[in-house]
PDB file of N, CA and C in Angstrom:
ATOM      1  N   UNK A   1      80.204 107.164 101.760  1.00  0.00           N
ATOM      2  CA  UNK A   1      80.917 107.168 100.500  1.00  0.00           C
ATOM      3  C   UNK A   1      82.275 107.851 100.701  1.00  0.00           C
ATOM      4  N   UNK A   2      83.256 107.231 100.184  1.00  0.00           N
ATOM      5  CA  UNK A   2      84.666 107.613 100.172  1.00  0.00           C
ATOM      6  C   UNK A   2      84.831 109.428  99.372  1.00  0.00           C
ATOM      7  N   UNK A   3      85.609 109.710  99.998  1.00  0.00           N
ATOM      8  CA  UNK A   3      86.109 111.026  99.041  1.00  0.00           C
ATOM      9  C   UNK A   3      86.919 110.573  97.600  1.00  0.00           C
ATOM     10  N   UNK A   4      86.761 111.141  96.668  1.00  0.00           N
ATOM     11  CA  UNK A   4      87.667 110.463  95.761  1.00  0.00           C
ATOM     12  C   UNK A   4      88.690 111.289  95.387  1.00  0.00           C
ATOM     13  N   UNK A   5      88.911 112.254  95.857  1.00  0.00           N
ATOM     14  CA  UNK A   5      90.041 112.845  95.559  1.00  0.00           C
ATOM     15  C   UNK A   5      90.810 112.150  96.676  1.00  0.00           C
ATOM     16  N   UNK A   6      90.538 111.966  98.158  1.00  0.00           N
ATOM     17  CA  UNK A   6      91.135 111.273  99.272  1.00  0.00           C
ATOM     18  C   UNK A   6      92.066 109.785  98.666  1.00  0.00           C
ATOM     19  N   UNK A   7      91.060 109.109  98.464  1.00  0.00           N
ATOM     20  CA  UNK A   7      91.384 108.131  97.665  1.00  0.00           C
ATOM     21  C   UNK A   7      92.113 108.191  96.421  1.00  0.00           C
ATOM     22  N   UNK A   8      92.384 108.553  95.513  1.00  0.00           N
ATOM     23  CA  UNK A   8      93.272 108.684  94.858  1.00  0.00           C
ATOM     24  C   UNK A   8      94.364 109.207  95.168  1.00  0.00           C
ATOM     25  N   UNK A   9      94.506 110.248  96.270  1.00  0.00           N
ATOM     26  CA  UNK A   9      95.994 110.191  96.531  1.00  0.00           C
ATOM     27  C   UNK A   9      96.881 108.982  97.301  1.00  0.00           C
ATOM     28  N   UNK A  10      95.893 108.285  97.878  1.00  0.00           N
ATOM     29  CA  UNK A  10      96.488 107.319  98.861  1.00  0.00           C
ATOM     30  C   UNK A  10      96.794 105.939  97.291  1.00  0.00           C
ATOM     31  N   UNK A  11      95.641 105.954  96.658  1.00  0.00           N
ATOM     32  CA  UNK A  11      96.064 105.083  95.367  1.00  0.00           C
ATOM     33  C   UNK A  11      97.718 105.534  94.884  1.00  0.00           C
ATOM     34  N   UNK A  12      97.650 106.949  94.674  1.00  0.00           N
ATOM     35  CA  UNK A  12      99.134 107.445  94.192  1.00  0.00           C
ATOM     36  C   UNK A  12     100.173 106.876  94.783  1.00  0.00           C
ATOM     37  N   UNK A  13     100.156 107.249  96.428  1.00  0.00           N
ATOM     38  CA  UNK A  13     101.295 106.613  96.950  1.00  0.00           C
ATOM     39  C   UNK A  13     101.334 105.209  96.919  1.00  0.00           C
ATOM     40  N   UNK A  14     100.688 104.221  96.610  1.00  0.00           N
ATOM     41  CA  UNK A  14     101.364 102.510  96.654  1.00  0.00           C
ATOM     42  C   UNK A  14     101.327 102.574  94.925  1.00  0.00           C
ATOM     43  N   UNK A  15     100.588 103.185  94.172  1.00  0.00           N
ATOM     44  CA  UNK A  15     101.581 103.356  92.665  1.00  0.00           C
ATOM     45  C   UNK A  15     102.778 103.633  92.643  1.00  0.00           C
ATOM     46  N   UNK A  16     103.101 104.413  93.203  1.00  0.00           N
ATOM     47  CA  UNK A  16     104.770 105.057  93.264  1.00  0.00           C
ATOM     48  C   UNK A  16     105.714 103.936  93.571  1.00  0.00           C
ATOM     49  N   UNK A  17     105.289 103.293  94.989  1.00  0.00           N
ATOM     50  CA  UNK A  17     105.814 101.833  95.231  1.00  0.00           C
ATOM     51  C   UNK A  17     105.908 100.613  94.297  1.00  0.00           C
ATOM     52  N   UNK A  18     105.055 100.742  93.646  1.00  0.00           N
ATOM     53  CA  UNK A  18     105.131  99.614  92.116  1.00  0.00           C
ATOM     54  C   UNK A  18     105.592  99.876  91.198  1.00  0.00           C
ATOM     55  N   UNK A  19     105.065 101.063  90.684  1.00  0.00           N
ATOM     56  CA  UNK A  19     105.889 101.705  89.840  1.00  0.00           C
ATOM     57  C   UNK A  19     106.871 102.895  89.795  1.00  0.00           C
ATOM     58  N   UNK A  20     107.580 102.778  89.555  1.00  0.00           N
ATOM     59  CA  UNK A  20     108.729 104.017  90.204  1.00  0.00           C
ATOM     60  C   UNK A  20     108.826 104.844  89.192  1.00  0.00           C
ATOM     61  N   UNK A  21     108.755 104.413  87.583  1.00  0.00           N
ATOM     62  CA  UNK A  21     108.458 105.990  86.783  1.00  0.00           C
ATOM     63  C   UNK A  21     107.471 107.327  87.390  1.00  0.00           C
ATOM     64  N   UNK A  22     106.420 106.257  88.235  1.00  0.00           N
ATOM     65  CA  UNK A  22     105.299 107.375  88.923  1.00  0.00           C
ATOM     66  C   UNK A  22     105.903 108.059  90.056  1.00  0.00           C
ATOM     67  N   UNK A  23     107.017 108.172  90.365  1.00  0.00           N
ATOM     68  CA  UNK A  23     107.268 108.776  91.508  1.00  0.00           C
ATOM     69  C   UNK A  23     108.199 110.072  90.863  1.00  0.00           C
ATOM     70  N   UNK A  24     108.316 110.543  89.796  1.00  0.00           N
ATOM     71  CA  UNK A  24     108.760 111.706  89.213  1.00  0.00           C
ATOM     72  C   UNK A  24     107.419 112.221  88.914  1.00  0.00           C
ATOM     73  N   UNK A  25     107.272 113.884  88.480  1.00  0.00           N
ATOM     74  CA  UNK A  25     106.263 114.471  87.997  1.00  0.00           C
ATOM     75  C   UNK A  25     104.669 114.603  88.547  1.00  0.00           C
ATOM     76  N   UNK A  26     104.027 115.108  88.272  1.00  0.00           N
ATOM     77  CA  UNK A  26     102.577 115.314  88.479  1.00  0.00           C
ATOM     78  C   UNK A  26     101.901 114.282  88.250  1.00  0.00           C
ATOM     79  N   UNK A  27     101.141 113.346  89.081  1.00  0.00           N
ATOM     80  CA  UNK A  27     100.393 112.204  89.036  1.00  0.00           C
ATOM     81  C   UNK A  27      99.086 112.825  88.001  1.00  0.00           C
ATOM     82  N   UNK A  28      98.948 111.739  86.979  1.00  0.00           N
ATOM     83  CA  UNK A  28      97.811 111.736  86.041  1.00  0.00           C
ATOM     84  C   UNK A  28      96.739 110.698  86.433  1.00  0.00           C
ATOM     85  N   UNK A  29      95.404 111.180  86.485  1.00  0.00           N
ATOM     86  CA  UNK A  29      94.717 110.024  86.731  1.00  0.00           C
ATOM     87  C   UNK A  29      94.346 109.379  85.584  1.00  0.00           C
ATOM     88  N   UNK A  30      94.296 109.707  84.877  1.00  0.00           N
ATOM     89  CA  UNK A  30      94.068 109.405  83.423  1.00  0.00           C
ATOM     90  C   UNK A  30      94.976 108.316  82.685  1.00  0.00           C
ATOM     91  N   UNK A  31      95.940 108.059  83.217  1.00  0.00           N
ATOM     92  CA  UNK A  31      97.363 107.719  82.847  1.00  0.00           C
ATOM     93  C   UNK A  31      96.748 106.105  82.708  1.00  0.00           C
ATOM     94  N   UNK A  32      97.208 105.829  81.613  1.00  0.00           N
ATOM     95  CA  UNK A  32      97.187 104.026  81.334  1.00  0.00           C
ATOM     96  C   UNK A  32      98.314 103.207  82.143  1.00  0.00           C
ATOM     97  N   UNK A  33      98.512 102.523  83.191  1.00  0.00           N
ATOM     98  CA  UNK A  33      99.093 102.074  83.692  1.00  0.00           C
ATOM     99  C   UNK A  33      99.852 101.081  83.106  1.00  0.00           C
ATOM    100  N   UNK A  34      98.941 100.081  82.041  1.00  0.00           N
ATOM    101  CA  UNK A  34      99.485  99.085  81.180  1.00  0.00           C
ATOM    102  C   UNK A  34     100.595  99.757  80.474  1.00  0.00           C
ATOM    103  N   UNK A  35     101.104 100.640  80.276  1.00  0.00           N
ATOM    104  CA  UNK A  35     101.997 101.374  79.725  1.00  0.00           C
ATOM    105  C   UNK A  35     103.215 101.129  80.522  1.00  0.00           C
ATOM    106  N   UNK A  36     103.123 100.756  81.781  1.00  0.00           N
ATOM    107  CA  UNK A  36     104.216 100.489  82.708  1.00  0.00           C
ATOM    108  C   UNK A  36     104.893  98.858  82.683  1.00  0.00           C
ATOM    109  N   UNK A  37     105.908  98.421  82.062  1.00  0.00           N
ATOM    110  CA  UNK A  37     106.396  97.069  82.501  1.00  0.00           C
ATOM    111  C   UNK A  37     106.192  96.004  84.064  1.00  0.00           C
ATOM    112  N   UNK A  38     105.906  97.239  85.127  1.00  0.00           N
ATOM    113  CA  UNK A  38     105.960  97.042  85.923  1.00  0.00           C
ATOM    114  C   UNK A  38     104.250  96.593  86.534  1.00  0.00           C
ATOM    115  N   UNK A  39     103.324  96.890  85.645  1.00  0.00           N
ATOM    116  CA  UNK A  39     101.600  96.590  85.902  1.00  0.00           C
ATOM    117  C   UNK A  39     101.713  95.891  84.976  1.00  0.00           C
ATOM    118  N   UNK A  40     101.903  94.447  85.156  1.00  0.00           N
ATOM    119  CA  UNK A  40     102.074  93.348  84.455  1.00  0.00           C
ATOM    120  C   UNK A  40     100.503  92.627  85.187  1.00  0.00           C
ATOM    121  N   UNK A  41     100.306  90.999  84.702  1.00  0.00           N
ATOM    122  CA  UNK A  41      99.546  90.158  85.802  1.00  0.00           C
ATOM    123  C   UNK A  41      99.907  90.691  87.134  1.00  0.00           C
ATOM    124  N   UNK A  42     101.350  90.396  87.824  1.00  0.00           N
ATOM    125  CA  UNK A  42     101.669  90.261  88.790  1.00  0.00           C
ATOM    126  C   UNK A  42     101.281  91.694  89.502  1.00  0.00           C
ATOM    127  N   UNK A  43     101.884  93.012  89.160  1.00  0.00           N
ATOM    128  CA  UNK A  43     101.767  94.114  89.371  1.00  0.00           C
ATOM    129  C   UNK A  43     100.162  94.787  90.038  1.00  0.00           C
ATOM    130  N   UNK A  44      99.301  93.859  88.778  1.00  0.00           N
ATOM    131  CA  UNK A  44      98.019  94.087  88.994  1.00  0.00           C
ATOM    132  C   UNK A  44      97.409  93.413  90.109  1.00  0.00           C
ATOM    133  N   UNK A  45      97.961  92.365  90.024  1.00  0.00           N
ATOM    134  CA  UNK A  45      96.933  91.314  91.280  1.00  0.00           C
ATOM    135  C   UNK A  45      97.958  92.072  92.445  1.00  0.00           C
ATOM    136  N   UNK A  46      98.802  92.645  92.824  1.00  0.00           N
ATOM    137  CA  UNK A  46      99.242  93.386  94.075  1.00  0.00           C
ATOM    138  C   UNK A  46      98.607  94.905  94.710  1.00  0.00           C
ATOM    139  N   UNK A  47      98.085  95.192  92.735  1.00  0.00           N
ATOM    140  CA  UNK A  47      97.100  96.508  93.812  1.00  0.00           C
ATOM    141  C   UNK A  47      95.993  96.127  94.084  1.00  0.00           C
ATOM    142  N   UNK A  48      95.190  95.361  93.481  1.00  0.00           N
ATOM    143  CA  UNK A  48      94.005  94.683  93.889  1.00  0.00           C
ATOM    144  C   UNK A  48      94.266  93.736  95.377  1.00  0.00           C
ATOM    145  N   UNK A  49      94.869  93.416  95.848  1.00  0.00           N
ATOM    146  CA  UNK A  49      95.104  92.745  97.130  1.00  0.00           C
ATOM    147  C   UNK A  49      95.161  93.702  97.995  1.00  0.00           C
ATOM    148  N   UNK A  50      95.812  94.944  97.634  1.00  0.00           N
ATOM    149  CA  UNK A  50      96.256  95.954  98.398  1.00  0.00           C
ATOM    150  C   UNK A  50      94.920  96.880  98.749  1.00  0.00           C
ATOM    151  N   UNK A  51      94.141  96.919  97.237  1.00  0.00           N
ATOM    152  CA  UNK A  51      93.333  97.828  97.318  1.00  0.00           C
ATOM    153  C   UNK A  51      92.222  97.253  98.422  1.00  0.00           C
ATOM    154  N   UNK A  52      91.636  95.577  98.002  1.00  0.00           N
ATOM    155  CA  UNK A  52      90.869  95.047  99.407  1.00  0.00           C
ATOM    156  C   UNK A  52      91.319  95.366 100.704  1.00  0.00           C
ATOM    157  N   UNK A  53      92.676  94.880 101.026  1.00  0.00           N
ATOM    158  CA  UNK A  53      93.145  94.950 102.501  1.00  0.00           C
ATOM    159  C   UNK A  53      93.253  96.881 102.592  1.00  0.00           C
ATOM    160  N   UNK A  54      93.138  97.637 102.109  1.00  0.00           N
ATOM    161  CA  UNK A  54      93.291  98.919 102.287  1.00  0.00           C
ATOM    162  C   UNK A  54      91.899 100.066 102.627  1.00  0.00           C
ATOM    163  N   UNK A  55      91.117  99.283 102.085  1.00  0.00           N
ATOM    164  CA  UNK A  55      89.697  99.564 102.046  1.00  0.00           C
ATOM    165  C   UNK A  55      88.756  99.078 101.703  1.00  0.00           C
ATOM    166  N   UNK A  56      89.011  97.900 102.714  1.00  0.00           N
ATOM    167  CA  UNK A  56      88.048  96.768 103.193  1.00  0.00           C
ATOM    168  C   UNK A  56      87.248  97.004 102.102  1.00  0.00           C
ATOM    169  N   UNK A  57      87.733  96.252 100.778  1.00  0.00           N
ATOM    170  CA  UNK A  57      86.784  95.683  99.561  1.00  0.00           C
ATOM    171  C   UNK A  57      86.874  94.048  99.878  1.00  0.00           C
ATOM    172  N   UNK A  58      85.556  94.183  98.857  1.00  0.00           N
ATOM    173  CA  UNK A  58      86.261  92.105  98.188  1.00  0.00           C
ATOM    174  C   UNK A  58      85.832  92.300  96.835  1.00  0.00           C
ATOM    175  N   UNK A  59      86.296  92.552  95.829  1.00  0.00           N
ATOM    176  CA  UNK A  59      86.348  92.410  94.184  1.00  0.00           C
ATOM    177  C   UNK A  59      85.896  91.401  93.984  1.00  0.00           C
ATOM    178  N   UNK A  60      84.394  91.240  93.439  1.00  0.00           N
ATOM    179  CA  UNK A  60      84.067  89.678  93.038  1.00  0.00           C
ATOM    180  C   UNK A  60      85.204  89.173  91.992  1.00  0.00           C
ATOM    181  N   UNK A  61      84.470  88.079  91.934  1.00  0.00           N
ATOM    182  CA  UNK A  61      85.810  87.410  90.098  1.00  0.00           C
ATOM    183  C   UNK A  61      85.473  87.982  88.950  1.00  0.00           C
ATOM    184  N   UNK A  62      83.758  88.379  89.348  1.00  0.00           N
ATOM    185  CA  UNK A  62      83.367  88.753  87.485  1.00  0.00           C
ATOM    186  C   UNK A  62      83.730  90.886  87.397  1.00  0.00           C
ATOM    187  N   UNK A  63      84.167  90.787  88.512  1.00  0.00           N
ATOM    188  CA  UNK A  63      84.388  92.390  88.471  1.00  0.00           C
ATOM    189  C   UNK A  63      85.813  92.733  88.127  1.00  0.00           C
ATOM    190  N   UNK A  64      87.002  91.262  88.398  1.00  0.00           N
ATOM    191  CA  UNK A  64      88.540  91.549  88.408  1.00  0.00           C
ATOM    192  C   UNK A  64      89.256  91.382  86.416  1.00  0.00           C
ATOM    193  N   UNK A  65      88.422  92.459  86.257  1.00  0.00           N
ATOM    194  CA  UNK A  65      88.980  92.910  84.305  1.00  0.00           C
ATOM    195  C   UNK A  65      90.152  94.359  84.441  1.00  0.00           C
ATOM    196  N   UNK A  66      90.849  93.999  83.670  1.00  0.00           N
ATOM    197  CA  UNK A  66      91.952  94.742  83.840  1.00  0.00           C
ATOM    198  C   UNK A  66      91.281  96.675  83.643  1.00  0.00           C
ATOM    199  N   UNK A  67      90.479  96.555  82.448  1.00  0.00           N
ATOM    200  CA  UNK A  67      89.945  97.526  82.069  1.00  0.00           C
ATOM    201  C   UNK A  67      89.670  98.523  83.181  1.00  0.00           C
ATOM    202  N   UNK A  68      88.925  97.920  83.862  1.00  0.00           N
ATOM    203  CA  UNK A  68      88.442  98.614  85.039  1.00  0.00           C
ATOM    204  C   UNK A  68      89.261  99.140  86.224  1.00  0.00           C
ATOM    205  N   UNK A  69      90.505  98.713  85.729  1.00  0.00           N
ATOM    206  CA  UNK A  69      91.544  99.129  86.735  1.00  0.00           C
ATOM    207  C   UNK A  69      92.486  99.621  86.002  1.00  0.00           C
ATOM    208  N   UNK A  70      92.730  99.926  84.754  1.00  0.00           N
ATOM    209  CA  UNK A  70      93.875 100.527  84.258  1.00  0.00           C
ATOM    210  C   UNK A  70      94.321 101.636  84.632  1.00  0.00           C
ATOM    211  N   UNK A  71      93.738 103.076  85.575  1.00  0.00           N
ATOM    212  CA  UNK A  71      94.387 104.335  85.479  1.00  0.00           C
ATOM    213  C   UNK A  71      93.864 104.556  87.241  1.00  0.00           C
ATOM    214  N   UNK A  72      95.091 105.146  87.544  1.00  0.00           N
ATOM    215  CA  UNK A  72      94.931 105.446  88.720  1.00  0.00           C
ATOM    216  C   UNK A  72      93.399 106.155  88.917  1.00  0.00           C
ATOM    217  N   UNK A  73      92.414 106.760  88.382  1.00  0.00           N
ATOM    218  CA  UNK A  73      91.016 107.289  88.532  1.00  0.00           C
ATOM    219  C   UNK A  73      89.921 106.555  88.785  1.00  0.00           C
ATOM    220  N   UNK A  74      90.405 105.530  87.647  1.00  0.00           N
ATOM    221  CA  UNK A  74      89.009 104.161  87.487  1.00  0.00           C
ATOM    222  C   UNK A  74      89.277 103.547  88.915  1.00  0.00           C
ATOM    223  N   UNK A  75      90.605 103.270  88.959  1.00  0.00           N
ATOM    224  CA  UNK A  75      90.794 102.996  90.519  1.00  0.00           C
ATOM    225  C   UNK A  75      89.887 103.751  91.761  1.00  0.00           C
ATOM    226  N   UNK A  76      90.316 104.719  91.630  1.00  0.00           N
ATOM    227  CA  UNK A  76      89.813 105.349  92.614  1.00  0.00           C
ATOM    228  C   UNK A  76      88.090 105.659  92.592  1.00  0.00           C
ATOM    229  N   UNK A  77      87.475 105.551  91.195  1.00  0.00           N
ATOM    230  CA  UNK A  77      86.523 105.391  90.909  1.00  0.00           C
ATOM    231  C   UNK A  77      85.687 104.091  91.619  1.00  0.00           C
ATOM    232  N   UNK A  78      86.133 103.231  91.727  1.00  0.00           N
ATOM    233  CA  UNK A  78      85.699 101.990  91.567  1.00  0.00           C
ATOM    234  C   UNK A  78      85.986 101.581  93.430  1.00  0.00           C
ATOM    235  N   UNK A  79      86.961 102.523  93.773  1.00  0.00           N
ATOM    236  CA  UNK A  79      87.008 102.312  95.594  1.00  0.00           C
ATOM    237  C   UNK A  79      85.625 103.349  95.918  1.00  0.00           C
ATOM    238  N   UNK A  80      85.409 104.295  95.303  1.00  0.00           N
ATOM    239  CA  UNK A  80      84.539 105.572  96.095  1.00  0.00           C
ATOM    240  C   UNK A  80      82.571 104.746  95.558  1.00  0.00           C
ATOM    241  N   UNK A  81      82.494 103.896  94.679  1.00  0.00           N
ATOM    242  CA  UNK A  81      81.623 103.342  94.287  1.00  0.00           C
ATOM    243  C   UNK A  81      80.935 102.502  95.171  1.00  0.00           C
ATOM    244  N   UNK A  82      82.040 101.512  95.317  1.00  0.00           N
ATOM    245  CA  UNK A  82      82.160 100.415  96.248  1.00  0.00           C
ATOM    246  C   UNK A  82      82.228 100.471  97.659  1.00  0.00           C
ATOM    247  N   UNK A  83      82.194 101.698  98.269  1.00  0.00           N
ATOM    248  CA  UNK A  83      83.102 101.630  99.819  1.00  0.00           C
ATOM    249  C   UNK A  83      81.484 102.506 100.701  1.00  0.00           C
TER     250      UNK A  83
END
């Protein structure tokens, strides 16, 4: 099983890369991402690609709901679950 504090920082850094408001201030895991212009469709299907090729997931189809990925935590939640 993954560390999840491990994992969420490495989530932080390719957030920062997508979204660049996240690269000022104290990372929230809590933080609604949909709040960002930039975690659009497109935004989303790039951390999910990222997140498989990063730690050898495969996200079925009935698992890829935005919900479950909105905040950098659930993220990291959902890698330390899975891995």
């Amino acid at each position: 099983m993954a560390d999840r504090q491990a994992v969420l920082e490495t989530v932080f850094v390719r957030l920062r890369e997508v979204i660049p408001a996240l690269r000022d201030g104290d990372p929230d895991a809590e933080k609604d991402l949909r709040e960002y212009p930039e975690f659009d469709s497109l935004g989303v299907l790039e951390v999910l690609v990222w997140l498989e090729e990063e730690f050898s997931l495969t996200i079925p189809d009935e698992e890829l709901v935005v919900d479950r990925f909105c905040t950098p935590g659930k993220i990291a939640d959902y890698v330390v679950e899975h891995s």
